[in-house]
N, C-alpha and C. Protein backbone atom coordinates (compact mmCIF):
# COMPACT_ATOMS: atom_id res chain seq x y z
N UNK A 1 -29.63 38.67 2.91
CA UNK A 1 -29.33 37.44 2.21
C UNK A 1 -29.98 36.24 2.89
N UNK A 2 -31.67 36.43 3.47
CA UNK A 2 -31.98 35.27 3.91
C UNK A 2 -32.41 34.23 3.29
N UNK A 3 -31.78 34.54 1.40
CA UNK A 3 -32.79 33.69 0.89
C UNK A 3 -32.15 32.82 0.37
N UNK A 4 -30.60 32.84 0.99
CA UNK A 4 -29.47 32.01 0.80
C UNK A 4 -29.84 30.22 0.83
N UNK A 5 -30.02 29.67 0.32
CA UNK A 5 -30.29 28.28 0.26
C UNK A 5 -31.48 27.58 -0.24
N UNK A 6 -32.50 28.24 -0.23
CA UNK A 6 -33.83 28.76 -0.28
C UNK A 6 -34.27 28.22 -2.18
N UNK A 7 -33.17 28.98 -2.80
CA UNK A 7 -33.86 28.84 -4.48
C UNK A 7 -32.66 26.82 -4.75
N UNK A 8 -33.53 26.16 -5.06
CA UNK A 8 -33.24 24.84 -6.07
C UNK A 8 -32.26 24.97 -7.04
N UNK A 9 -31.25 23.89 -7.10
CA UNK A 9 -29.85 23.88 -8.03
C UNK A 9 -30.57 24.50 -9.71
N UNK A 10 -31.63 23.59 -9.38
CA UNK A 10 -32.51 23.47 -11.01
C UNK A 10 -33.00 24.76 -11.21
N UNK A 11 -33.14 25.69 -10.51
CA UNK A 11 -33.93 27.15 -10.51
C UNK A 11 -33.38 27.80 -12.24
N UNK A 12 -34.14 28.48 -12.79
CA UNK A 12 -34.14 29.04 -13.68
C UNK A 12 -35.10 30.76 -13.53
N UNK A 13 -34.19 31.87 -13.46
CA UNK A 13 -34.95 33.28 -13.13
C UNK A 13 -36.35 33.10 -14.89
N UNK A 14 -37.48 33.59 -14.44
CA UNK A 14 -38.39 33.27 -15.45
C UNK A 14 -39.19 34.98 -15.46
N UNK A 15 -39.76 35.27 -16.38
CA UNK A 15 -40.42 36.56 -16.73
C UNK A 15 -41.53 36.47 -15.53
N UNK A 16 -42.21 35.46 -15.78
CA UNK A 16 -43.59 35.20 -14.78
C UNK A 16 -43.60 36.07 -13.41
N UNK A 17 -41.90 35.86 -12.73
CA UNK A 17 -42.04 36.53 -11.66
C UNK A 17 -41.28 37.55 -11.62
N UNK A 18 -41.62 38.35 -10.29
CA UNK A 18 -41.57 39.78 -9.94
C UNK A 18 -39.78 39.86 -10.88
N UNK A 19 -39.34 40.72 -11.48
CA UNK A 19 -37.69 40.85 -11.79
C UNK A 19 -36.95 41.57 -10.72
N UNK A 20 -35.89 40.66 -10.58
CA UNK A 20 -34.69 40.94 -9.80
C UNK A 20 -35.73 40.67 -8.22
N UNK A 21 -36.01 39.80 -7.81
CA UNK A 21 -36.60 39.29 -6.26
C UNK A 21 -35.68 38.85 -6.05
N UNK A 22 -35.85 38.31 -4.78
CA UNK A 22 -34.50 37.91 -4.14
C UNK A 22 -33.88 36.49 -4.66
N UNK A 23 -34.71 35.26 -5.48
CA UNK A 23 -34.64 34.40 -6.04
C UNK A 23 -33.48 35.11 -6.68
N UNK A 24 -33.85 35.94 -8.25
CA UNK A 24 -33.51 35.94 -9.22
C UNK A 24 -31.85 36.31 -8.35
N UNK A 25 -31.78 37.20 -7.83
CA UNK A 25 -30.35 38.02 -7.21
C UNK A 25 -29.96 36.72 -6.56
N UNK A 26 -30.26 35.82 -5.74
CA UNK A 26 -29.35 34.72 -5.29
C UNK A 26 -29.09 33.77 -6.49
N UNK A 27 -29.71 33.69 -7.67
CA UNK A 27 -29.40 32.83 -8.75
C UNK A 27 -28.23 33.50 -9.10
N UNK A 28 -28.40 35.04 -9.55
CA UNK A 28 -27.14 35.49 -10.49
C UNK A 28 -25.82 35.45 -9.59
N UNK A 29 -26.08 36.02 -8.19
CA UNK A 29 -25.00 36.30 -7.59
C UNK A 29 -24.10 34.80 -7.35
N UNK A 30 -25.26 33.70 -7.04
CA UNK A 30 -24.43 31.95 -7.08
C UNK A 30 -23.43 32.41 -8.57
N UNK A 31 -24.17 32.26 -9.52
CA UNK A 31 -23.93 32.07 -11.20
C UNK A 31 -22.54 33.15 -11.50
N UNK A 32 -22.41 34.23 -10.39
CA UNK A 32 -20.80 34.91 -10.63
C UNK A 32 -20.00 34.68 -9.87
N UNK A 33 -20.21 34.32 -8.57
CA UNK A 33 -18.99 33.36 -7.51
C UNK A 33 -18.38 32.28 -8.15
N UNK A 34 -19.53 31.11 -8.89
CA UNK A 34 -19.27 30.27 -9.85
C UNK A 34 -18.07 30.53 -10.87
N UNK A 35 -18.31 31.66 -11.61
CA UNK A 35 -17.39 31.84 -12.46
C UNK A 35 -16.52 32.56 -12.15
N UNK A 36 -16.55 33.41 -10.89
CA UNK A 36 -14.99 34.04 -10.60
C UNK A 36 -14.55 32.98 -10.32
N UNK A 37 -14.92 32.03 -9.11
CA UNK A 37 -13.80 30.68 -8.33
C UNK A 37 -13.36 30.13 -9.80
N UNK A 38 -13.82 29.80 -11.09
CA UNK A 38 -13.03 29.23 -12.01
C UNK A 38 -12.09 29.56 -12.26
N UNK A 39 -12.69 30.89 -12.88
CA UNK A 39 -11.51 31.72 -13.23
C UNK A 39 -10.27 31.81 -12.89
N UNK A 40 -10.04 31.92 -11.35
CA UNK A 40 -9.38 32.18 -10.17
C UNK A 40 -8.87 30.69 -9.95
N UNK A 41 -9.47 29.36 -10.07
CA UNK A 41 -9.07 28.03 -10.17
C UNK A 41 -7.83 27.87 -11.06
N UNK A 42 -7.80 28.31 -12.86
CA UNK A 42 -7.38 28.46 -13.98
C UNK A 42 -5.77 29.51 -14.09
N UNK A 43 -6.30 30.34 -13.40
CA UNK A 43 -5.15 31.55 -12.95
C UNK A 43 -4.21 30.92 -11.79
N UNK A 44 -4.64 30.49 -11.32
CA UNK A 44 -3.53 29.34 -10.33
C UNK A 44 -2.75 28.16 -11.34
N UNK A 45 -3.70 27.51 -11.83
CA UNK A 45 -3.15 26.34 -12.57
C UNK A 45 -1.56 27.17 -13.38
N UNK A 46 -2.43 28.16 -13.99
CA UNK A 46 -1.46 28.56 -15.06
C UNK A 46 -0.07 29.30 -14.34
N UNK A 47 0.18 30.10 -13.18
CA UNK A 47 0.83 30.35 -12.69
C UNK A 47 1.86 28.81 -11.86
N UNK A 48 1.26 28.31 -11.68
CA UNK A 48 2.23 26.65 -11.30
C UNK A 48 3.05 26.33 -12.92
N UNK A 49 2.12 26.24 -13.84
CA UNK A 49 2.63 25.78 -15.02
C UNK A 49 3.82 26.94 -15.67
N UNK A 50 3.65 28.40 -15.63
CA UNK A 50 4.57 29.16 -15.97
C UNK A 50 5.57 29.06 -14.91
N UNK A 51 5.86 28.24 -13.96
CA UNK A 51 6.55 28.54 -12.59
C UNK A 51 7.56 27.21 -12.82
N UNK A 52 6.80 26.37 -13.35
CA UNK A 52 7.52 24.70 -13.58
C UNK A 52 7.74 25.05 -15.11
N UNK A 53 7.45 25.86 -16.02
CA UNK A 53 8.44 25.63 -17.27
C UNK A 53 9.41 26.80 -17.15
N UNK A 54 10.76 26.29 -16.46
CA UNK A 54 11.27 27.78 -16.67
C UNK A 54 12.46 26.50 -17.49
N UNK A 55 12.21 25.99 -18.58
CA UNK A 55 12.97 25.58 -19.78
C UNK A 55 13.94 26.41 -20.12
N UNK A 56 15.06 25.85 -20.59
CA UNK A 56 16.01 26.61 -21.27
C UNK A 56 16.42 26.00 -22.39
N UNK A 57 15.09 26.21 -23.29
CA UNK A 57 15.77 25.65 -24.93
C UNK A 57 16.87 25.99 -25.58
N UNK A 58 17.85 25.11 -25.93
CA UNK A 58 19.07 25.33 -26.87
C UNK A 58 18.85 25.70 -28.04
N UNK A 59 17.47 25.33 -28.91
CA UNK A 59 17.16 26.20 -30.32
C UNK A 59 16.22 27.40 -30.10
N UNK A 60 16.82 28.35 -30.93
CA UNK A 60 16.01 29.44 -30.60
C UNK A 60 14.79 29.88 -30.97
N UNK A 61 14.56 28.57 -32.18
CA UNK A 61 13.09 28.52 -32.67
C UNK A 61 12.02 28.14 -31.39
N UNK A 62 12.73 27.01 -30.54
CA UNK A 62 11.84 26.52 -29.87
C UNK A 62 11.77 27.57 -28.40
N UNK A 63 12.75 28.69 -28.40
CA UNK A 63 12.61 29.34 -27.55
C UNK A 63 11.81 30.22 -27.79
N UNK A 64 11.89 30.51 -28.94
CA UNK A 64 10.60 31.77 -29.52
C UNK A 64 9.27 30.88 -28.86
N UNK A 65 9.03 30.34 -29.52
CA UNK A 65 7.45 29.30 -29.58
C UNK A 65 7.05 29.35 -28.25
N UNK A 66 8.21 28.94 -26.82
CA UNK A 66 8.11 28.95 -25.75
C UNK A 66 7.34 30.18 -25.51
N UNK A 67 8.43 31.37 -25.62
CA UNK A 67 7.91 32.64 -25.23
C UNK A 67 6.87 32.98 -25.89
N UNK A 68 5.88 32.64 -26.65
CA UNK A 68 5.29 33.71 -27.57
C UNK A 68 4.00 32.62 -26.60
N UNK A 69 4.31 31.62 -26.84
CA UNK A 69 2.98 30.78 -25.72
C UNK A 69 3.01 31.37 -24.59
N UNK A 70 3.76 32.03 -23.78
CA UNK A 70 4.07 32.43 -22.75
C UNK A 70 2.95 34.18 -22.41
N UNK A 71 3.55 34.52 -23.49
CA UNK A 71 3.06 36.16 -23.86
C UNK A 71 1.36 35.71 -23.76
N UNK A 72 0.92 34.81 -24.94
CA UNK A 72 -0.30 34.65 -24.69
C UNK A 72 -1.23 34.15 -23.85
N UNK A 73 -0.42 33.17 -23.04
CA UNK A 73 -1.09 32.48 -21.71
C UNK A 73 -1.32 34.28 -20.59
N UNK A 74 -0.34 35.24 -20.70
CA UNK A 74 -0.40 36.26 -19.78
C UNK A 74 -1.53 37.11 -19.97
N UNK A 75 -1.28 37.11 -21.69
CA UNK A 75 -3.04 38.17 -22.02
C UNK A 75 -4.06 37.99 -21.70
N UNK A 76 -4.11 36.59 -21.58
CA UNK A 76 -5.11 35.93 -21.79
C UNK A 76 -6.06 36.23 -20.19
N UNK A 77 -5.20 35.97 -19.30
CA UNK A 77 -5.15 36.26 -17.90
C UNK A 77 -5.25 37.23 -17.46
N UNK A 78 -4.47 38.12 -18.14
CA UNK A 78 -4.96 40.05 -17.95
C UNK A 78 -6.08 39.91 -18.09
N UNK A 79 -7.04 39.27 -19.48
CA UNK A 79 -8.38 39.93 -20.11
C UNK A 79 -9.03 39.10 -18.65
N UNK A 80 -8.68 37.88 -18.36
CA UNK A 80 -9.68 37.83 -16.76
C UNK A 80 -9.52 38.22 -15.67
N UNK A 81 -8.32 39.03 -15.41
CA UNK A 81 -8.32 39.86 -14.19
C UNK A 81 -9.03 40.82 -14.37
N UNK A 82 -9.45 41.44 -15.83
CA UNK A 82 -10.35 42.41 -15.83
C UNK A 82 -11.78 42.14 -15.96
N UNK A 83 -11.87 40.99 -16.02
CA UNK A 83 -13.10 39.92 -15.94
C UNK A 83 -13.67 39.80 -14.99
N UNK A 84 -12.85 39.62 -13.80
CA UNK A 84 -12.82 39.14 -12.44
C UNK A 84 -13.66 40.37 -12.01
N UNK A 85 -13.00 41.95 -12.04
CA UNK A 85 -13.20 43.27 -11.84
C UNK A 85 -14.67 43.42 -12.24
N UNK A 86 -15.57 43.18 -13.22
CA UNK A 86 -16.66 43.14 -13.54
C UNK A 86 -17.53 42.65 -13.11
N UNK A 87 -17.14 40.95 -12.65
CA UNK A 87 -17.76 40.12 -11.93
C UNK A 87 -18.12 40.97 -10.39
N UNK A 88 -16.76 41.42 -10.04
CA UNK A 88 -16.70 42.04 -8.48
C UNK A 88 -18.18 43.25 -8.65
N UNK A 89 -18.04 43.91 -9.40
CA UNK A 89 -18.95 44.94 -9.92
C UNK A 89 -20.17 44.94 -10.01
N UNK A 90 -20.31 43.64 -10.97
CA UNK A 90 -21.86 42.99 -11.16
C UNK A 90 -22.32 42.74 -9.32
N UNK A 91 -21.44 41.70 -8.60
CA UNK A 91 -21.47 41.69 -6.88
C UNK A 91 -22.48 42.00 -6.26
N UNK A 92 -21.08 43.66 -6.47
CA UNK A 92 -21.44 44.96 -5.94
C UNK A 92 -22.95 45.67 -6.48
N UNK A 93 -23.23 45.31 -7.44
CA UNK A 93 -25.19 46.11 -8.01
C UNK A 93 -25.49 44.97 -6.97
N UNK A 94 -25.43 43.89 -7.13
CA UNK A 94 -26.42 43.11 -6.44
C UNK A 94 -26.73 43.33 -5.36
N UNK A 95 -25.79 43.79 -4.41
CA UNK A 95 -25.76 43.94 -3.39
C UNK A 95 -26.61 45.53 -3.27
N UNK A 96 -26.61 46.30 -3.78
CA UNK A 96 -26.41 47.79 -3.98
C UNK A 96 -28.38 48.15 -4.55
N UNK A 97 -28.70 46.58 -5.57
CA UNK A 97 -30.12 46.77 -5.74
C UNK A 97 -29.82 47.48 -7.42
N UNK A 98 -28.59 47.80 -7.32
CA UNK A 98 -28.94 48.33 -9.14
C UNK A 98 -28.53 47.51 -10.34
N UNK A 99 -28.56 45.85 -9.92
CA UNK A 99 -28.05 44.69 -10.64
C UNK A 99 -29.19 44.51 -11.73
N UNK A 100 -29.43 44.32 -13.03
CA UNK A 100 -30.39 43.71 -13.98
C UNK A 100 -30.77 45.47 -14.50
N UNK A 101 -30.39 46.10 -14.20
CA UNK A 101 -31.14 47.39 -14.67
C UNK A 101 -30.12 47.98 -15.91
N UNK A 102 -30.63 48.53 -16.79
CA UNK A 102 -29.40 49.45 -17.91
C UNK A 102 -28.89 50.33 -17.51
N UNK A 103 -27.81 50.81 -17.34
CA UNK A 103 -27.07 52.03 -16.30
C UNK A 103 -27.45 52.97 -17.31
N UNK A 104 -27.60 52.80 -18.59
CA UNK A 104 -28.02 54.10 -19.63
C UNK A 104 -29.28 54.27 -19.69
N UNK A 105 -30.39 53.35 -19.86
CA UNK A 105 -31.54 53.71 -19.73
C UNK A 105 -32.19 53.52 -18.42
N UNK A 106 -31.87 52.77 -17.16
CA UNK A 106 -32.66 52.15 -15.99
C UNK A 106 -33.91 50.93 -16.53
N UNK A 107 -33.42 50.87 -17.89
CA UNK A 107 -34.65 49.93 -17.79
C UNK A 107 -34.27 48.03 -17.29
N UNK A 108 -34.98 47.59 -17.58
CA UNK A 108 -34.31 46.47 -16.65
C UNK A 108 -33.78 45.49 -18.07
N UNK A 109 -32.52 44.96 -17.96
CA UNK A 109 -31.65 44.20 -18.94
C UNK A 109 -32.92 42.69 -19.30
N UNK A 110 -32.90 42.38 -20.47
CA UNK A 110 -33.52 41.14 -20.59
C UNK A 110 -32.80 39.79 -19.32
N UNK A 111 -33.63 38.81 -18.88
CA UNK A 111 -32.86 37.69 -17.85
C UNK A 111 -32.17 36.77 -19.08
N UNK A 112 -32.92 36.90 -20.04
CA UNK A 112 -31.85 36.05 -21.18
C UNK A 112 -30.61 36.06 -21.29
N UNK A 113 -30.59 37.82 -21.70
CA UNK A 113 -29.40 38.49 -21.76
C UNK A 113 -28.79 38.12 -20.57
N UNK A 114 -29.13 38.06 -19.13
CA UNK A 114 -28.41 38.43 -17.83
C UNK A 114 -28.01 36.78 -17.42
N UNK A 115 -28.31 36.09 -17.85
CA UNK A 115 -28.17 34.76 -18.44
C UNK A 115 -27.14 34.47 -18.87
N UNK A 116 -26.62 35.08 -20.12
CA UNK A 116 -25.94 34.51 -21.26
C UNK A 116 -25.06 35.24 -20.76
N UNK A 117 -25.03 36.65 -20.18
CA UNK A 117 -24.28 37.63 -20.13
C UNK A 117 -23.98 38.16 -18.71
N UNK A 118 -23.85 37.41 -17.46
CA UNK A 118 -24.17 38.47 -16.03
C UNK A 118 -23.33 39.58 -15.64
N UNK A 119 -22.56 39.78 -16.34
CA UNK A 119 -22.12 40.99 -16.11
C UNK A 119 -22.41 42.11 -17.04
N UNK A 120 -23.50 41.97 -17.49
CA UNK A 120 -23.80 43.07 -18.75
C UNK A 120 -24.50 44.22 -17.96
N UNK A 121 -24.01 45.59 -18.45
CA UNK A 121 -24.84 46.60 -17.73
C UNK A 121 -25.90 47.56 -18.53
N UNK A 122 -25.80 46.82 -19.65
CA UNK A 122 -26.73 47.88 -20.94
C UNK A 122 -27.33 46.70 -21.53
N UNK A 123 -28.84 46.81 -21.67
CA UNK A 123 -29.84 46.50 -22.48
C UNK A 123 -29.21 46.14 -23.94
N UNK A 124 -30.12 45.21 -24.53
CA UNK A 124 -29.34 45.08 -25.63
C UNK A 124 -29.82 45.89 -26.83
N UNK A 125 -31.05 46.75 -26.83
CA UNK A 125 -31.12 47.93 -27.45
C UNK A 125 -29.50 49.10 -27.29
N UNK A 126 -29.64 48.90 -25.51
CA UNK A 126 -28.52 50.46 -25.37
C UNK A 126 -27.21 49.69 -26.12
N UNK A 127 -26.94 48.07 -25.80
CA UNK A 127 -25.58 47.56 -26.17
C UNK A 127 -25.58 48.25 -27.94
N UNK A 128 -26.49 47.95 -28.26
CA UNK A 128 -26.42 48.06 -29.72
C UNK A 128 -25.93 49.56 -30.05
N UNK A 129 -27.06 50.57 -29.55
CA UNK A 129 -26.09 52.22 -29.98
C UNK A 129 -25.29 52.14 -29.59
N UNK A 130 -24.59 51.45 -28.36
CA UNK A 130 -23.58 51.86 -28.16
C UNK A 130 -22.11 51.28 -29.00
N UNK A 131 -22.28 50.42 -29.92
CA UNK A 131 -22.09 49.54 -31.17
C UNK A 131 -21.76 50.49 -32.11
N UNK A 132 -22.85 50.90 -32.40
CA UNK A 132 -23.57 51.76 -33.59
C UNK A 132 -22.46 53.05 -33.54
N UNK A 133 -21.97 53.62 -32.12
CA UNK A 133 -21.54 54.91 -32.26
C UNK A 133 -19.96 54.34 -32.39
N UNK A 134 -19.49 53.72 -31.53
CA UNK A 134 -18.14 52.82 -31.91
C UNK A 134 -18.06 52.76 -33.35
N UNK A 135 -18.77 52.41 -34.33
CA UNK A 135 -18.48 52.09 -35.29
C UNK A 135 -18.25 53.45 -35.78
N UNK A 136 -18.96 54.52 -35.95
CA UNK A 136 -19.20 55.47 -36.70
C UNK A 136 -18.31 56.59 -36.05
N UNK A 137 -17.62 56.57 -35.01
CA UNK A 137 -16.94 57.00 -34.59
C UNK A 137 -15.26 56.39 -34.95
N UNK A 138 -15.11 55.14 -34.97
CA UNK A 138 -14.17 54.49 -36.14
C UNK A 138 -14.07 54.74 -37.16
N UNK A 139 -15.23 55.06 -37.88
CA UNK A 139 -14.90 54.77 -39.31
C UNK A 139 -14.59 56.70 -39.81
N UNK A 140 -14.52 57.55 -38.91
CA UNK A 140 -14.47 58.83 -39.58
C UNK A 140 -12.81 59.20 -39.32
């Protein structure tokens, strides 16, 4: 990791150069610390806020409403603890050298895609069959 400080806030990973150099891997790996610490920022907030409303509404309409906001603030938080798990994952390739590549084909993920998407592990050809069979595997 000597190339820790090295790539510009402004850096953008570009086709031009070599894929997955040590640039591109200190961009993505900044770009998922980034979004776990949010995440992980958000998951605090919300745990203070479920901790300070422990309300005890007298109508039971407004106790429903309470709880059902309640239920969904928790899902919501599950789906990023399993978020978090991916992020850790994505990390872990980086670290490991098998980060930007398709685990189904080895070919290397578009930077667009790895961009829009950094924890994606399939090409967006493989994302797609793998779409394609979900569906057709649903629908029988």
């Amino acid at each position: 990791m000597g190339i820790v400080g090295v790539i510009e806030d402004n850096y953008r990973p570009s086709d031009e150069e070599p894929f997955m150099n040590e640039r591109q891997k200190e961009y993505f790996r900044r770009k998922l610390i980034a979004w776990r610490e949010s995440i992980l920022a958000e998951s605090k907030e919300t745990l203070a806020a479920l901790q300070n409303e422990s309300e005890n509404h007298p109508d039971i309409a407004d106790r429903a409403s309470s709880e059902t906001d309640r239920a969904i603030e928790l899902r919501a938080r599950d789906r990023q603890r399993k978020l978090i798990a991916k992020i850790e994952a994505a990390l872990t390739r980086i670290d490991d050298g098998s980060y930007g590549f398709c685990v189904e084909t080895g070919d290397p993920i578009s930077l667009r895609r790895l961009d829009a998407r950094p924890i994606a592990t399939l090409s967006v050809e493989a994302q797609e069959r793998h779409e394609r069979r979900e569906r057709i595997y649903r629908d029988e």
